[in-house]
Protein backbone atom coordinates (compact mmCIF):
# COMPACT_ATOMS: atom_id res chain seq x y z
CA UNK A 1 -25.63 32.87 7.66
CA UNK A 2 -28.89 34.39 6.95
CA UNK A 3 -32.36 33.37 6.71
CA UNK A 4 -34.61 34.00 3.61
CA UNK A 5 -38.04 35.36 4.51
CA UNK A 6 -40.93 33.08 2.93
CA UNK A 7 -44.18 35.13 3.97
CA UNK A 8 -46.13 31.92 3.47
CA UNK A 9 -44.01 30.45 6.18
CA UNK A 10 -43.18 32.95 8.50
CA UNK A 11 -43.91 37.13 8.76
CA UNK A 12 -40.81 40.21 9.56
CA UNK A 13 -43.11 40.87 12.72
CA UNK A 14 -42.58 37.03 14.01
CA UNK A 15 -38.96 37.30 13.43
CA UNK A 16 -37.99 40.79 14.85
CA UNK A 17 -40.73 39.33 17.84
CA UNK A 18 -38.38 36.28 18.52
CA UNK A 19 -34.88 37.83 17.94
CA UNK A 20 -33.71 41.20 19.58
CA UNK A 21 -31.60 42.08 16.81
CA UNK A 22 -32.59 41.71 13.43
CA UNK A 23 -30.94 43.12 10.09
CA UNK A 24 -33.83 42.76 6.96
CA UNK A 25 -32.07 42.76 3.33
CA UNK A 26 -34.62 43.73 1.06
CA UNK A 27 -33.36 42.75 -2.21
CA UNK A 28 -34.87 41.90 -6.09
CA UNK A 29 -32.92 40.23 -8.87
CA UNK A 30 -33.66 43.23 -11.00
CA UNK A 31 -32.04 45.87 -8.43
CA UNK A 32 -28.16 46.45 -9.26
CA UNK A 33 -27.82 48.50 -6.34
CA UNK A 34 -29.45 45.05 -4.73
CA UNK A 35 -26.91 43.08 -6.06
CA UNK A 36 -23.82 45.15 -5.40
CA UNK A 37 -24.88 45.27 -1.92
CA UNK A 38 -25.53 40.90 -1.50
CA UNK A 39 -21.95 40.16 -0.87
CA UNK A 40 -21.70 43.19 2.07
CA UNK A 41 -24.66 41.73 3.85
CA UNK A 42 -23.57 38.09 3.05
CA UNK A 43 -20.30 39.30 5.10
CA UNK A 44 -21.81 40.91 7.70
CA UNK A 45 -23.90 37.38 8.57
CA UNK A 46 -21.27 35.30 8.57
CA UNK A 47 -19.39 37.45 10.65
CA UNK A 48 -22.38 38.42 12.99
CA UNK A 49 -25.15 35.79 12.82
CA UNK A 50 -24.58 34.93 15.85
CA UNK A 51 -25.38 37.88 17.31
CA UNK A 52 -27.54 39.57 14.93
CA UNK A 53 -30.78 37.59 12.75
CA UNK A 54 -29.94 38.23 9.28
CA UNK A 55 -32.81 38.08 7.03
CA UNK A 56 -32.87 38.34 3.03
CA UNK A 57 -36.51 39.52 1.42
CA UNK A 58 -36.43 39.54 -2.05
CA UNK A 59 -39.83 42.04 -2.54
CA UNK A 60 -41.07 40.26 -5.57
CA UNK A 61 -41.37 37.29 -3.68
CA UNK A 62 -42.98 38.26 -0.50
CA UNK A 63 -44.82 41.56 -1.75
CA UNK A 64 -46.80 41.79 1.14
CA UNK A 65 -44.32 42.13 3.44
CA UNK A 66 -42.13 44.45 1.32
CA UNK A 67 -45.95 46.81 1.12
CA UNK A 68 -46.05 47.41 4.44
CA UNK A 69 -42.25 48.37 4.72
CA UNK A 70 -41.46 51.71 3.63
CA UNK A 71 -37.51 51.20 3.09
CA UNK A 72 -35.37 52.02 0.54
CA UNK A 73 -33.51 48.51 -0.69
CA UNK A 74 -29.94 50.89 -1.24
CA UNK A 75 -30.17 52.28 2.31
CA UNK A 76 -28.38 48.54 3.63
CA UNK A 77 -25.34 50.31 2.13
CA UNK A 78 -25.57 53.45 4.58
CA UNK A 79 -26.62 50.56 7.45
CA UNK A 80 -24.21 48.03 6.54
CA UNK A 81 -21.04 50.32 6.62
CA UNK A 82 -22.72 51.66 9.90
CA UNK A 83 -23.22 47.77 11.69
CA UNK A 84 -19.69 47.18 10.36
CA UNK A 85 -18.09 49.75 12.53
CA UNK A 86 -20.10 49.11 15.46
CA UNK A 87 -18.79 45.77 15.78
CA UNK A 88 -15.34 45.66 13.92
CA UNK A 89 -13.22 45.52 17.33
């Protein structure tokens, strides 16, 4: 399961401070490439939340935190298909 980021509540640097491993998902509902990629990272958190902090930022909601993140939203794909391998055993 995966956590969505509320920068009111909570900041990316407090999360990837108090879990090791940490997988952001930045994501907005106007992004196809965002959407087409949801159900990969939804996979990969059931699969791996216990090992791995999953974390969902959609970049219209938290704006500051997707600011001061320089990351392309469609590179999950490349990262997803990369996690996947490391821990499909």
């Amino acid at each position: 399961m995966y956590t969505e980021l509320n920068e009111n509540k909570e900041t990316l640097e407090s999360i990837t401070a108090a879990s090791p491993k940490v997988l952001a998902y930045f994501t907005a509902s106007w992004c196809g490439p965002c959407k087409a990629i949801a159900p990969v990272f939804s996979s990969l958190s059931e699969k791996h939340g216990a090992d791995v902090r999953f974390v969902r930022i959609d970049v219209d909601e938290n704006t500051t935190t997707a600011e001061n993140v320089r990351f392309p939203p469609f590179a999950l794909r490349f990262l997803a298909v990369i996690f996947n391998r490391i821990f499909s055993t």
